[in-house]
C-alpha atoms as a PDB file:
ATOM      1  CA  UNK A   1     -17.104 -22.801   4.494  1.00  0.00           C
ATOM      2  CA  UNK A   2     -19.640 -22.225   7.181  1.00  0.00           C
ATOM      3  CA  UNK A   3     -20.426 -19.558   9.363  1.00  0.00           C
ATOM      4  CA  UNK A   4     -19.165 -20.927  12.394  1.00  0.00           C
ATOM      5  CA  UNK A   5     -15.690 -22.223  10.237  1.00  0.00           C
ATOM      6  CA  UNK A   6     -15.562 -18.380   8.743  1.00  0.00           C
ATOM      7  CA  UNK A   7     -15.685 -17.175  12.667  1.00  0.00           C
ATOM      8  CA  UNK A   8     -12.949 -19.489  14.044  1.00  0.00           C
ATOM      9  CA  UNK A   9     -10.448 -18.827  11.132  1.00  0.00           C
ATOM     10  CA  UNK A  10     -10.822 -15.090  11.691  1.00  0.00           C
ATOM     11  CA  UNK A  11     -10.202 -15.574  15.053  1.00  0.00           C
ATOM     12  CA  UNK A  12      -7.154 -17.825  14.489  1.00  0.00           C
ATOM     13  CA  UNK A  13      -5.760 -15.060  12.157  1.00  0.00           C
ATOM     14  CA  UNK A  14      -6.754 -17.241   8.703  1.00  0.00           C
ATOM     15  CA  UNK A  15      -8.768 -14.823   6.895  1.00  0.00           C
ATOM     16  CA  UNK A  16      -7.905 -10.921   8.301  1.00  0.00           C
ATOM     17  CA  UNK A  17      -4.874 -11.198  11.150  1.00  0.00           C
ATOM     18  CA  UNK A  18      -4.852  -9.048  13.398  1.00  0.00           C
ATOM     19  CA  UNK A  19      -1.667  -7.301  11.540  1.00  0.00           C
ATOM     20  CA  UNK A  20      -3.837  -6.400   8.589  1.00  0.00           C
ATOM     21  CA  UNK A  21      -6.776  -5.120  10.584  1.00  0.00           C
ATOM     22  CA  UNK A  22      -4.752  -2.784  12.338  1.00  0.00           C
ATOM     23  CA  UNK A  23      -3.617  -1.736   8.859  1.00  0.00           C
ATOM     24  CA  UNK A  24      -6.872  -1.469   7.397  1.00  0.00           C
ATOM     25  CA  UNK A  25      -8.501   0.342  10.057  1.00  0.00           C
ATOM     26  CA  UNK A  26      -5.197   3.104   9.254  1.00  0.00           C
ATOM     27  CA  UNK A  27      -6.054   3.322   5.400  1.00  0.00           C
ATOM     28  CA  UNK A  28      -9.481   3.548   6.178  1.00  0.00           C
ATOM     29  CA  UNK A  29      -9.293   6.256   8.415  1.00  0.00           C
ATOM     30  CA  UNK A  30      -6.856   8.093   6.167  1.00  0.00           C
ATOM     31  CA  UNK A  31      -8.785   7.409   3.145  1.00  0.00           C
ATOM     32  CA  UNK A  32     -12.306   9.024   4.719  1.00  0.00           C
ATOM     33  CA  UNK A  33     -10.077  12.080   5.878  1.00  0.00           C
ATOM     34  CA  UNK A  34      -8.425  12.450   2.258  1.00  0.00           C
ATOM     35  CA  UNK A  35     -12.572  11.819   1.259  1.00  0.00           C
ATOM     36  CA  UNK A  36     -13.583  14.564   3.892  1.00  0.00           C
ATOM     37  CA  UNK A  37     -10.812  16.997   2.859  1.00  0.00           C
ATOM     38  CA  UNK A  38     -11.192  16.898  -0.638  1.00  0.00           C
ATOM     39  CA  UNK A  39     -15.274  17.721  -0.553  1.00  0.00           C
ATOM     40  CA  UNK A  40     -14.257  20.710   2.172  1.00  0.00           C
ATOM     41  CA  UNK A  41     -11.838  21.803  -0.769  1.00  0.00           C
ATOM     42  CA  UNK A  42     -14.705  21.591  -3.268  1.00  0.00           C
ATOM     43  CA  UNK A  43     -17.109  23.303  -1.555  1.00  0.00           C
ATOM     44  CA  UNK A  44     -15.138  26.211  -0.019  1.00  0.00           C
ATOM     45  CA  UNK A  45     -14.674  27.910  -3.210  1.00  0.00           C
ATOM     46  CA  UNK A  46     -18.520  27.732  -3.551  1.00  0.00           C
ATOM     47  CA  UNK A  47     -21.022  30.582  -2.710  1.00  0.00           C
ATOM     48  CA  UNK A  48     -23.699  28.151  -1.773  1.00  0.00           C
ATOM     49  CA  UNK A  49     -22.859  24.789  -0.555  1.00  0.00           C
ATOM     50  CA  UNK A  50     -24.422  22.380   1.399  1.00  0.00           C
ATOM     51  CA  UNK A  51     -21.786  21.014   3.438  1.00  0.00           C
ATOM     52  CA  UNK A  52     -19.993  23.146   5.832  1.00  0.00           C
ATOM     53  CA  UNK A  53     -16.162  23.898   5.049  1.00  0.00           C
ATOM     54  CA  UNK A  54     -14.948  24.083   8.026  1.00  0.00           C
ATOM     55  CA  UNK A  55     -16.675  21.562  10.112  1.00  0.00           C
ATOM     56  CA  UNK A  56     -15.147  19.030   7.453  1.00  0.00           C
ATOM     57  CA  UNK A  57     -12.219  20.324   7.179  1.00  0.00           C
ATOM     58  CA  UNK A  58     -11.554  19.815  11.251  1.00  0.00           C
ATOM     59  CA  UNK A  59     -13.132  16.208  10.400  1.00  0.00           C
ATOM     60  CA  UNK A  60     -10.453  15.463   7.892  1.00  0.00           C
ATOM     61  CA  UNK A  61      -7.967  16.868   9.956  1.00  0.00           C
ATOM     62  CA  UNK A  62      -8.793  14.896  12.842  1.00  0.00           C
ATOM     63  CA  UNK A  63      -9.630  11.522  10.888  1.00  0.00           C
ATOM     64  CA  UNK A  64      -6.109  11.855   8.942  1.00  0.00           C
ATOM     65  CA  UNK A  65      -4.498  12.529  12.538  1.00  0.00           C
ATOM     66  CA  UNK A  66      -6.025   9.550  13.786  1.00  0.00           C
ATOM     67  CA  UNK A  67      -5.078   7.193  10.909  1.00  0.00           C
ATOM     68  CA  UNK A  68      -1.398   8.512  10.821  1.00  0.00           C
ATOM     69  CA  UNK A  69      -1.036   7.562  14.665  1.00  0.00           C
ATOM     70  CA  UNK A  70      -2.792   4.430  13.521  1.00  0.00           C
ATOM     71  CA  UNK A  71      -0.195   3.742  11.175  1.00  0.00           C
ATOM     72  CA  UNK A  72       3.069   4.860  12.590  1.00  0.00           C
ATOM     73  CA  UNK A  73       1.772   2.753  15.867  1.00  0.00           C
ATOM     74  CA  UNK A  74       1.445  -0.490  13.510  1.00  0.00           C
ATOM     75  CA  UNK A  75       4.558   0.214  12.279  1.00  0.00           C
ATOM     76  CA  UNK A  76       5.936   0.332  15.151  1.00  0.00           C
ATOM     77  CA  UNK A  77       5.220  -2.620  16.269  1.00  0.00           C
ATOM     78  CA  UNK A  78       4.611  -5.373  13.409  1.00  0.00           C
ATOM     79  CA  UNK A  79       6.939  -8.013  13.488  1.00  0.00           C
ATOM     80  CA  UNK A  80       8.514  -9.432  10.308  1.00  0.00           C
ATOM     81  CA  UNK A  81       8.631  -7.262   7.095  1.00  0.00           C
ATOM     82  CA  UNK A  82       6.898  -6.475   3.838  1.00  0.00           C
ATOM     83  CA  UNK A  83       5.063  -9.794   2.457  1.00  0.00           C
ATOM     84  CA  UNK A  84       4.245 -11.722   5.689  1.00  0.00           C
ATOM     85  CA  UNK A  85       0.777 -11.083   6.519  1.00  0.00           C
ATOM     86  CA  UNK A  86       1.326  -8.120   8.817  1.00  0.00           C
ATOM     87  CA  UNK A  87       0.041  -5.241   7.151  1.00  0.00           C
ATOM     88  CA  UNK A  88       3.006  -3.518   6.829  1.00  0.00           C
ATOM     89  CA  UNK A  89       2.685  -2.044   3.811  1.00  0.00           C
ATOM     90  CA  UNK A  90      -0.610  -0.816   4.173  1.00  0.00           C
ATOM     91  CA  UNK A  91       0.554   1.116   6.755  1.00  0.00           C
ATOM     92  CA  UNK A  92       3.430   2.191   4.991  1.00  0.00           C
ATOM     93  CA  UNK A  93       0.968   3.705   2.460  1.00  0.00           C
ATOM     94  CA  UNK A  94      -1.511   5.188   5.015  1.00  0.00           C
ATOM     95  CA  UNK A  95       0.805   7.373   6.591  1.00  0.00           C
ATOM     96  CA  UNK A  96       1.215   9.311   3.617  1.00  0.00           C
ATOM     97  CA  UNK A  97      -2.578   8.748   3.263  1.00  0.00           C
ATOM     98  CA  UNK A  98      -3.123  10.260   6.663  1.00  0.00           C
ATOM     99  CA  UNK A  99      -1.031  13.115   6.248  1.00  0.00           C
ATOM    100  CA  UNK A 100      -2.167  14.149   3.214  1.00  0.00           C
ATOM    101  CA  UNK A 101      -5.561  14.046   4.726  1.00  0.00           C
ATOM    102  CA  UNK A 102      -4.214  16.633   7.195  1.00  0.00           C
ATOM    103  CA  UNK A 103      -2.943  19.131   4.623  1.00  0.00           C
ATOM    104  CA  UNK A 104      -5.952  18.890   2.721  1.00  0.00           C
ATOM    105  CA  UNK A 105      -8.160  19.692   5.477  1.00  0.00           C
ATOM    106  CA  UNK A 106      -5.958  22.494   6.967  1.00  0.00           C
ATOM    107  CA  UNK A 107      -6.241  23.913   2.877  1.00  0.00           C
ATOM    108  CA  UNK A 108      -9.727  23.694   3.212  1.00  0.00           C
ATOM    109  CA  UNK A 109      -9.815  25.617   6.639  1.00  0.00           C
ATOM    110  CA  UNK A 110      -7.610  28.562   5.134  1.00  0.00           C
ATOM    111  CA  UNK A 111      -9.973  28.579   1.874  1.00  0.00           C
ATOM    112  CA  UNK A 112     -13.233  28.798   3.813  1.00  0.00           C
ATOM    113  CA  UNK A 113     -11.619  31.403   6.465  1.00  0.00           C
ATOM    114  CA  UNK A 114     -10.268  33.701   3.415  1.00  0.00           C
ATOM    115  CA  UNK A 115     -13.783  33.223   2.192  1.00  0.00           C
ATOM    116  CA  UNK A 116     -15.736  34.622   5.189  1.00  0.00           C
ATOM    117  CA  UNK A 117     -13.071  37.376   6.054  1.00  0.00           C
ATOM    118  CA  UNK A 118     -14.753  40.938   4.935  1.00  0.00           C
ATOM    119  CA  UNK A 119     -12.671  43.082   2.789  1.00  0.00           C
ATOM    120  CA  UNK A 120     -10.084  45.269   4.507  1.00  0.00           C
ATOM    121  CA  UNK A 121     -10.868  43.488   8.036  1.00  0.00           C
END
């Protein structure tokens, strides 16, 4: 297939409709903010560490938020069900995605706050 074939299918919807992108884009984002959150987790309980805690723990928050919204919007508006080219069940498994991504990153906010909280203070 050429180029310029490869361009107008995607266009038409023959290769990635615009259901599944919308999907994609939602495990994507939920996927980097699981990503984020679990390396925040890591690294908290470290003395030494050479990415910040917190800074990507608000990342994974934020990037899990975003991909949830992603996904419950999809959901909320594909047409047809499970099976036709939608992306409906990829969003059905980013939400989870996404939310996990948020509890994650709020873990690794409370681990890197109990860690920088003197004794007694």
């Amino acid at each position: 297939m050429s180029a310029p074939a490869a361009l107008m299918a995607a266009a038409e919807g023959g290769i990635i409709g615009d259901g599944r992108t919308g999907a994609s884009l939602a495990l994507l984002a939920g996927a980097f903010g699981v990503a984020l959150a679990w390396l925040a987790t890591r690294r908290a309980g470290r003395r030494i560490s050479s990415v910040n805690p917190r800074t990507a723990g608000m990342a994974a928050m934020a990037t899990g938020a975003a991909g949830t919204v992603l996904a419950v919007l999809h959901l909320a508006t594909a047409d047809g069900g499970p099976g036709t080219g939608n992306g409906l069940v990829g969003a059905v498994v980013a939400v989870p995605l996404g939310l996990g991504a948020l509890v994650l990153g709020r873990r690794a906010l409370t681990r890197s706050a109990a860690r920088t909280t003197p004794p007694g203070g």
